[in-house]
Protein backbone atom coordinates (compact mmCIF):
# COMPACT_ATOMS: atom_id res chain seq x y z
CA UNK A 1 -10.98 -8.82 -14.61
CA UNK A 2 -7.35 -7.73 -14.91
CA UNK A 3 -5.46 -7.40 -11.27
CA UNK A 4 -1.73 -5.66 -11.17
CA UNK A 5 0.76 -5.71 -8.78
CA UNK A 6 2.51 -3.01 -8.22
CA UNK A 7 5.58 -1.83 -5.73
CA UNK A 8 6.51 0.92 -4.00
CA UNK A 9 2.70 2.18 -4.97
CA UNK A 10 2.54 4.23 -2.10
CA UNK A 11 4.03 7.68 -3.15
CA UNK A 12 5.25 9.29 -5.89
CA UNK A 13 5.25 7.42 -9.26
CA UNK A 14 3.78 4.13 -8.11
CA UNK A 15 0.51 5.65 -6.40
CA UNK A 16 0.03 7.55 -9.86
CA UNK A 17 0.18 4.51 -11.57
CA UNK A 18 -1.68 2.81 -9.47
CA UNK A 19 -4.57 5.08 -9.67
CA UNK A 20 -4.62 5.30 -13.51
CA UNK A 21 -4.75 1.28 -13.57
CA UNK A 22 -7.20 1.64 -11.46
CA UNK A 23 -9.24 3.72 -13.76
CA UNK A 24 -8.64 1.39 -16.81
CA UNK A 25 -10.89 -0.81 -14.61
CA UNK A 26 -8.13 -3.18 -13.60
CA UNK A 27 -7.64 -3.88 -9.59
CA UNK A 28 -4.86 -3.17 -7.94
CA UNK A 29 -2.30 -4.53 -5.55
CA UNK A 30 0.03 -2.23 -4.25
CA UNK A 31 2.65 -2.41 -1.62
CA UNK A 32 4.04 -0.08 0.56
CA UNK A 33 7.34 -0.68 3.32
CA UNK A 34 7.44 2.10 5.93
CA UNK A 35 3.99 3.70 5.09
CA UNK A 36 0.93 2.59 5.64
CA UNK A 37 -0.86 5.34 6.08
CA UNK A 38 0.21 6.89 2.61
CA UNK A 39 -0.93 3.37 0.96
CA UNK A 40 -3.83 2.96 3.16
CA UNK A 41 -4.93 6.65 1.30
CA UNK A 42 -3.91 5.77 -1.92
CA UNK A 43 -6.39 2.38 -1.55
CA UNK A 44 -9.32 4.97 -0.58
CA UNK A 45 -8.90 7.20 -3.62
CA UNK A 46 -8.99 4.11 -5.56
CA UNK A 47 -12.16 2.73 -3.94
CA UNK A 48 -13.34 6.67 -3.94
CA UNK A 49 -13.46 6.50 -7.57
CA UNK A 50 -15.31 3.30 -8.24
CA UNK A 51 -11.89 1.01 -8.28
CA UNK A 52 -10.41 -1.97 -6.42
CA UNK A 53 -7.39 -1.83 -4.55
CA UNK A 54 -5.32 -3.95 -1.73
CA UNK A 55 -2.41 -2.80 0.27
CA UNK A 56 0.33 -5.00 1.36
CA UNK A 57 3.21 -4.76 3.06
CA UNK A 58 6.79 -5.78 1.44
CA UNK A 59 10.48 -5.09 1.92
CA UNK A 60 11.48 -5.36 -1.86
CA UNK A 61 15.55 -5.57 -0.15
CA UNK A 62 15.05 -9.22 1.66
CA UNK A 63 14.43 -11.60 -0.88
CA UNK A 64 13.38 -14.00 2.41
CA UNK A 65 9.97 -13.10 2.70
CA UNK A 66 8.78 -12.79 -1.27
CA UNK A 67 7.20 -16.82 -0.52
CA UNK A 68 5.08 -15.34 1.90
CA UNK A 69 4.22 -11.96 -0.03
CA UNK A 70 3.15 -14.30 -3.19
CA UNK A 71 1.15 -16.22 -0.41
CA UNK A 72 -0.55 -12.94 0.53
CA UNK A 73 -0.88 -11.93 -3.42
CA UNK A 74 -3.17 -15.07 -3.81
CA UNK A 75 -4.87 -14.96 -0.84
CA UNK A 76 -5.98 -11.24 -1.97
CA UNK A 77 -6.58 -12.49 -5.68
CA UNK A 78 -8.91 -15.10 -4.14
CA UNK A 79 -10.78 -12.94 -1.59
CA UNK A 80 -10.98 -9.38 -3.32
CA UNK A 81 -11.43 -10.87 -7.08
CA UNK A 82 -12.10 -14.50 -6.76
CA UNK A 83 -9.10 -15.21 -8.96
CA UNK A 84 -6.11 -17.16 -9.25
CA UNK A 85 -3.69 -14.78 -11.54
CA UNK A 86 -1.98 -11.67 -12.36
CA UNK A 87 -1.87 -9.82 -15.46
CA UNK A 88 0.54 -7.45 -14.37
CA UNK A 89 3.86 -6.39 -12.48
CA UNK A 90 5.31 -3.29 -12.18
CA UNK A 91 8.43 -3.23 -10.65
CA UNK A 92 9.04 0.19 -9.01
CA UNK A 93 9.78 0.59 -5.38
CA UNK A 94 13.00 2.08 -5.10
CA UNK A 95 15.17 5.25 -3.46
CA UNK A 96 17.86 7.57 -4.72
CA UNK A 97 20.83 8.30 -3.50
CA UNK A 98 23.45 10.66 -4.36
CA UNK A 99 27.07 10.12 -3.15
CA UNK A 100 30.23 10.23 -5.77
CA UNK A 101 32.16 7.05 -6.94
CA UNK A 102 35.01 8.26 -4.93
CA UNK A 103 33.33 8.34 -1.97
CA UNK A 104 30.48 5.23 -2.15
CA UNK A 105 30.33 2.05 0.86
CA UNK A 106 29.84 -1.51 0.12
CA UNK A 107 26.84 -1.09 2.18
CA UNK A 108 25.56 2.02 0.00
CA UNK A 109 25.99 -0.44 -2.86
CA UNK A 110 24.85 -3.39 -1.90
CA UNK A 111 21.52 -1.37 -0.83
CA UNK A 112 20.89 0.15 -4.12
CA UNK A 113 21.71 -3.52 -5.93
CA UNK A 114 19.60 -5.69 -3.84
CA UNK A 115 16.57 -3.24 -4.48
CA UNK A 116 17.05 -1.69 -8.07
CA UNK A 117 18.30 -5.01 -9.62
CA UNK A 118 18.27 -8.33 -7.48
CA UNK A 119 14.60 -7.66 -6.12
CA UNK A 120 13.16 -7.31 -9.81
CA UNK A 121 14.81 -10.50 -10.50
CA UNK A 122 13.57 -12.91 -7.70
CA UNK A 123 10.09 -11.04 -6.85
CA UNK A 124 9.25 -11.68 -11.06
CA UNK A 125 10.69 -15.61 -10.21
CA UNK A 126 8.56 -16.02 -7.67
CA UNK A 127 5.74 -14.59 -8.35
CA UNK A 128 6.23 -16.17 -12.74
CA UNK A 129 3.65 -18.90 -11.08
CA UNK A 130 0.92 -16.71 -10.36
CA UNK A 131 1.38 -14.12 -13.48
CA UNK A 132 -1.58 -15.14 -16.25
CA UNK A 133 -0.46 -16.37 -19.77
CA UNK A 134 -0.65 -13.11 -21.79
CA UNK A 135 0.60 -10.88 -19.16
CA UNK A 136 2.97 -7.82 -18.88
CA UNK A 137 5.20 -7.14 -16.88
CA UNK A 138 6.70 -3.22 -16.56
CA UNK A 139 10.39 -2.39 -15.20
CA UNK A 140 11.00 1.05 -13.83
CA UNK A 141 14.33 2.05 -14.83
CA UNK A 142 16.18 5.41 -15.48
CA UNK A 143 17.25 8.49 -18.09
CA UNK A 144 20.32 7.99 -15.96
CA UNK A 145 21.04 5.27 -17.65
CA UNK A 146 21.71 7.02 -20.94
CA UNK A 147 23.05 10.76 -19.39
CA UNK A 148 25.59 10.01 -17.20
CA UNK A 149 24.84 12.67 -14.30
CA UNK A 150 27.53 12.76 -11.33
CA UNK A 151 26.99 10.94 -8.09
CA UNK A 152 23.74 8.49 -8.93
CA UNK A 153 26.49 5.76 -10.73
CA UNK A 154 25.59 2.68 -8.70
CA UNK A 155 21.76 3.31 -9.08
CA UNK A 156 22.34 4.19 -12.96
CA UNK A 157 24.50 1.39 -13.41
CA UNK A 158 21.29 -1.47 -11.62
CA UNK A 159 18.69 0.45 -13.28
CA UNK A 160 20.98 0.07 -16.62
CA UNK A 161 21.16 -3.73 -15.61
CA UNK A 162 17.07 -3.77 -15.11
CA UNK A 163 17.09 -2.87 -18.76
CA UNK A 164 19.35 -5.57 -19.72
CA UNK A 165 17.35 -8.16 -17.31
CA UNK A 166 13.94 -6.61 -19.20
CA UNK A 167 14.93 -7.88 -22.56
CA UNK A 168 15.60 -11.08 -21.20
CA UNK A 169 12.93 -11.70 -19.31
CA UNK A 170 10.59 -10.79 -22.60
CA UNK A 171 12.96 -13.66 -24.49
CA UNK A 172 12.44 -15.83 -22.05
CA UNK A 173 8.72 -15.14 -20.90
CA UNK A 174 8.13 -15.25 -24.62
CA UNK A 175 6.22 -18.51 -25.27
CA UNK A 176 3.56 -18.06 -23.01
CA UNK A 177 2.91 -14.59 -24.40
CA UNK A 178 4.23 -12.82 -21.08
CA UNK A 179 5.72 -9.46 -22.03
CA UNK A 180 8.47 -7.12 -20.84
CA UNK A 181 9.17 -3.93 -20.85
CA UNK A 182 10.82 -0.88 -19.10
CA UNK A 183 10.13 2.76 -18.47
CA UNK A 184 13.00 5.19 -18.20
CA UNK A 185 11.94 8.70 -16.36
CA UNK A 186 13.63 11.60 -16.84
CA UNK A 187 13.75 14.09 -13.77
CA UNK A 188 10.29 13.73 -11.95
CA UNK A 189 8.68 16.11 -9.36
CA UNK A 190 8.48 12.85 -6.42
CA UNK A 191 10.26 12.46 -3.07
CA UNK A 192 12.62 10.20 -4.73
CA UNK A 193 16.72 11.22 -3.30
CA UNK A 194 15.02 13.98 -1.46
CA UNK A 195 12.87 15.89 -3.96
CA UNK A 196 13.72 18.84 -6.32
CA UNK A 197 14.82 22.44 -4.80
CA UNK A 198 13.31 25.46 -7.05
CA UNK A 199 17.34 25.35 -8.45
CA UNK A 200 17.77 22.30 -9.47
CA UNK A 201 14.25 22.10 -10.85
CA UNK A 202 14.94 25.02 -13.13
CA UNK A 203 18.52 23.62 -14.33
CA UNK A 204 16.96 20.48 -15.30
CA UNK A 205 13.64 22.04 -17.08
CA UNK A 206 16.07 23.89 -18.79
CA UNK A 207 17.69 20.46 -20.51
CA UNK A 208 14.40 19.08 -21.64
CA UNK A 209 13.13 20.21 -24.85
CA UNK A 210 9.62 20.43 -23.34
CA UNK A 211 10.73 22.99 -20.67
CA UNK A 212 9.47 21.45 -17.68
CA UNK A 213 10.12 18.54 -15.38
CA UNK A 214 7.84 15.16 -15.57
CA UNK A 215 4.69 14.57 -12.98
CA UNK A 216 4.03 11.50 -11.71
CA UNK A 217 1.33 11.10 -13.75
CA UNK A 218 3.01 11.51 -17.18
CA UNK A 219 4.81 8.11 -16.19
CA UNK A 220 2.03 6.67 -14.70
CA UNK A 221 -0.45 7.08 -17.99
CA UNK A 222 2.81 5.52 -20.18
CA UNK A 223 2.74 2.50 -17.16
CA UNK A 224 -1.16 1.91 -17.78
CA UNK A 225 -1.08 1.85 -21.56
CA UNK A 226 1.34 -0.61 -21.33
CA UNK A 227 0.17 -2.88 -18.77
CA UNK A 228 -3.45 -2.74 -21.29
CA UNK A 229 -4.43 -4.48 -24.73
CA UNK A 230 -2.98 -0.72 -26.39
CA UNK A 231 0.66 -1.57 -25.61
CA UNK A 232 -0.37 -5.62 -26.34
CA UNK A 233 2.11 -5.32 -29.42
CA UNK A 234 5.49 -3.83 -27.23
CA UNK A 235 7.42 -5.89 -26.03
CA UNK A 236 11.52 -6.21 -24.54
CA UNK A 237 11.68 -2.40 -25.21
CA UNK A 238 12.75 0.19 -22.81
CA UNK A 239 10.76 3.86 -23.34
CA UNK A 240 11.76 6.87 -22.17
CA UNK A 241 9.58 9.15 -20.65
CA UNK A 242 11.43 12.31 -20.08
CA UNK A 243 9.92 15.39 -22.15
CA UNK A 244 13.00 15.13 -24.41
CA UNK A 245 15.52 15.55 -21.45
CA UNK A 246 19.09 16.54 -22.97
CA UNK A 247 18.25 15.14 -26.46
């Protein structure tokens, strides 16, 4: 039995995924910050369909309480599962925000590093003890990272960084077969920086060669395939999954 970890699987891209792991037959351990009730659902649609799932609580920004949360992570493996390890991480949780360079606080930047960038870092560390030998671990990054678009720069510039840290943590994870790998979405229909107006969904439909914008899901099936044996042969790259957005 494979179990996952993933954050921010409450909404949006992260309760997609977690559902489709869940329906490769792996269990899943999904956290959620300021709603339960949205994870608490996403936990009964798992179980609905025949699935495993546990719901924890985590602030991805303080880096203070991940020794606990990895305490809580085993205590779950143990009780749920009646295992000791992980064979998977997805790092997701994370928020938009949309301010120019001119215009951006320390405390608007320091926000956006300490969750896009400094909480992949030390949640991996900590929890590197409990992740199996032969695991995989998946970074949620950004298109912005390639198309510069105007007033994301500080989250572009950590979720470039989290593609940087992804290669190295495949280098380094390398010898006991742990792999690494990120996935870049183009513009997808979630609540991330306030969701898409009928506008700006059109403008940016009309700059992806497929015509539309992503769904959750269309992340969340690249997510599974990599966190199974199919993907068992990628490793330190970073795929974008954006419908060909501004080619």
């Amino acid at each position: 039995m494979s179990v996952i970890v993933i954050t921010g699987g409450s909404r949006g891209i992260g309760a997609s995924a977690a559902e489709h792991i869940a329906h490769q037959g792996m269990g899943v351990i999904l956290t959620y910050n300021r709603h339960p009730e949205a994870a608490a659902s996403v936990v009964e649609r798992i179980e609905h369909t025949g699935g495993n799932a546990v719901a924890l609580k985590l602030d991805v920004s303080d880096v203070a309480t991940f020794p606990g949360f990895r305490d809580s992570v085993a205590l779950a493996l143990r009780e749920t599962w009646g295992l000791t390890t992980l064979s998977g991480l997805v790092n997701n949780a994370g928020y938009g925000l949309f301010n120019p360079l001119a215009s951006v606080s320390e405390a608007q930047f320091d926000g956006l590093f300490n969750v896009h960038l400094k909480a992949p870092f030390f949640l991996t560390q900590t929890l590197l003890p409990l992740l199996a030998d032969g695991a995989s671990i998946v970074n949620l990054t950004s298109a912005t990272t390639r198309v510069a678009t105007a007033g994301v720069a500080p989250y572009a510039a950590f979720k470039g960084g989290l593609e940087v840290l992804t290669r190295y943590m495949a280098k380094e994870f390398g010898e006991r077969r742990i792999r690494a790998n990120a996935v870049s979405p183009g513009a997808i229909r979630t609540e991330l920086g306030g969701g898409l107006n009928d506008e700006f969904e059109a403008l940016l439909a009309g700059q992806t060669a497929l015509g539309r914008v992503g769904e959750p899901q269309d992340v969340a099936r690249v997510i599974a395939m990599l966190l199974s044996q199919e993907g068992g042969w990628i490793n330190a790259q970073t795929i974008e999954v954006a419908g060909g957005y501004i080619i």
